[in-house]
Protein backbone atom coordinates (compact mmCIF):
# COMPACT_ATOMS: atom_id res chain seq x y z
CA UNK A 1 -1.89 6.07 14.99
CA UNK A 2 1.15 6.46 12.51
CA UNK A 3 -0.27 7.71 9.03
CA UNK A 4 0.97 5.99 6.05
CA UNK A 5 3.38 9.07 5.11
CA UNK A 6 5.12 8.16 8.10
CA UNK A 7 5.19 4.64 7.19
CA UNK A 8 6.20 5.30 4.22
CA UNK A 9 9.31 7.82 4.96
CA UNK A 10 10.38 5.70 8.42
CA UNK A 11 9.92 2.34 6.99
CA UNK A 12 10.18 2.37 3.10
CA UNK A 13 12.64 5.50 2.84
CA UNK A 14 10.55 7.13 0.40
CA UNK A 15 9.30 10.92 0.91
CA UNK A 16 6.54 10.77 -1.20
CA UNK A 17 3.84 8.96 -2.74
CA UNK A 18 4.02 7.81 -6.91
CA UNK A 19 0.58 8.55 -8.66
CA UNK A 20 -2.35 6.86 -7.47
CA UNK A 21 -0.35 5.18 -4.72
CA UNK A 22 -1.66 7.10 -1.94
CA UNK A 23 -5.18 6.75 -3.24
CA UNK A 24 -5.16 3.47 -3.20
CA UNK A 25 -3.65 2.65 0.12
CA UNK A 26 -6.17 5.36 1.74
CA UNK A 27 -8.75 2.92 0.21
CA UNK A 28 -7.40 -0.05 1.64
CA UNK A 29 -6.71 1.25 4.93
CA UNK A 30 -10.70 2.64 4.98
CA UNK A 31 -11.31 -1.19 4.65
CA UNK A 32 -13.03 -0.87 1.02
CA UNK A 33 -12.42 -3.07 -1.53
CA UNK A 34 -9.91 -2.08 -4.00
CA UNK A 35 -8.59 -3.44 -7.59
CA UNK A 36 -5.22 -1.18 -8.67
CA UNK A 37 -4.53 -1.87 -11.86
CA UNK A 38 -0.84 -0.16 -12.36
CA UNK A 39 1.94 -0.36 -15.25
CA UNK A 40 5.26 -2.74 -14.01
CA UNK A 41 6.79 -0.11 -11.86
CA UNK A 42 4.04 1.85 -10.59
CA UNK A 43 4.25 1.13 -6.79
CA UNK A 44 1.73 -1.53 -6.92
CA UNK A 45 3.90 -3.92 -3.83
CA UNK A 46 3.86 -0.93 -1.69
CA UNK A 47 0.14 -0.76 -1.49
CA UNK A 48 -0.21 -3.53 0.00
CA UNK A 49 2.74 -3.96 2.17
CA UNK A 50 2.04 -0.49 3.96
CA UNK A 51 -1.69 -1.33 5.25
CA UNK A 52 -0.40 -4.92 6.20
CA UNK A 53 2.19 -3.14 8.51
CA UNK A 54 -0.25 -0.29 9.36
CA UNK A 55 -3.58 -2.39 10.19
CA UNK A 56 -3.55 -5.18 12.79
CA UNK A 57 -3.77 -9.00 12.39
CA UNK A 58 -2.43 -10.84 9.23
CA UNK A 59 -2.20 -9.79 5.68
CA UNK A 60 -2.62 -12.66 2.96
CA UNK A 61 -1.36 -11.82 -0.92
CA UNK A 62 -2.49 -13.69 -3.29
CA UNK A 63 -0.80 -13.23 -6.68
CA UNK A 64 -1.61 -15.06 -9.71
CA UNK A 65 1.64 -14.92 -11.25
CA UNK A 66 3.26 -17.92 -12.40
């Protein structure tokens, strides 16, 4: 299985994980629930679009943005 670092340099281009980042995508690939609750600019897209390309089956965002 590719590890999200891998993801993450191959895919995204990035080399490294910003703050809590990494925590939080470890938590969401462990299948546990998880609220991130990050400033504008922390990363907070990324930990969701890694596990949905990581995990199988079909990711579904809901976002109550307006």
């Amino acid at each position: 299985m590719t590890t999200p670092l891998e993801i993450l340099r191959t895919t995204f281009g990035f080399p490294a994980f910003r703050g809590v980042q990494a925590q939080v995508i470890d938590r969401v690939m462990a299948g546990k629930r998880t609220a991130a609750i990050m400033p504008t600019g922390a990363g907070k897209s990324l930990c969701y679009q890694l596990p949905a390309l990581a995990l199988p089956g079909t990711c579904v965002v809901v976002s109550p943005l307006i």
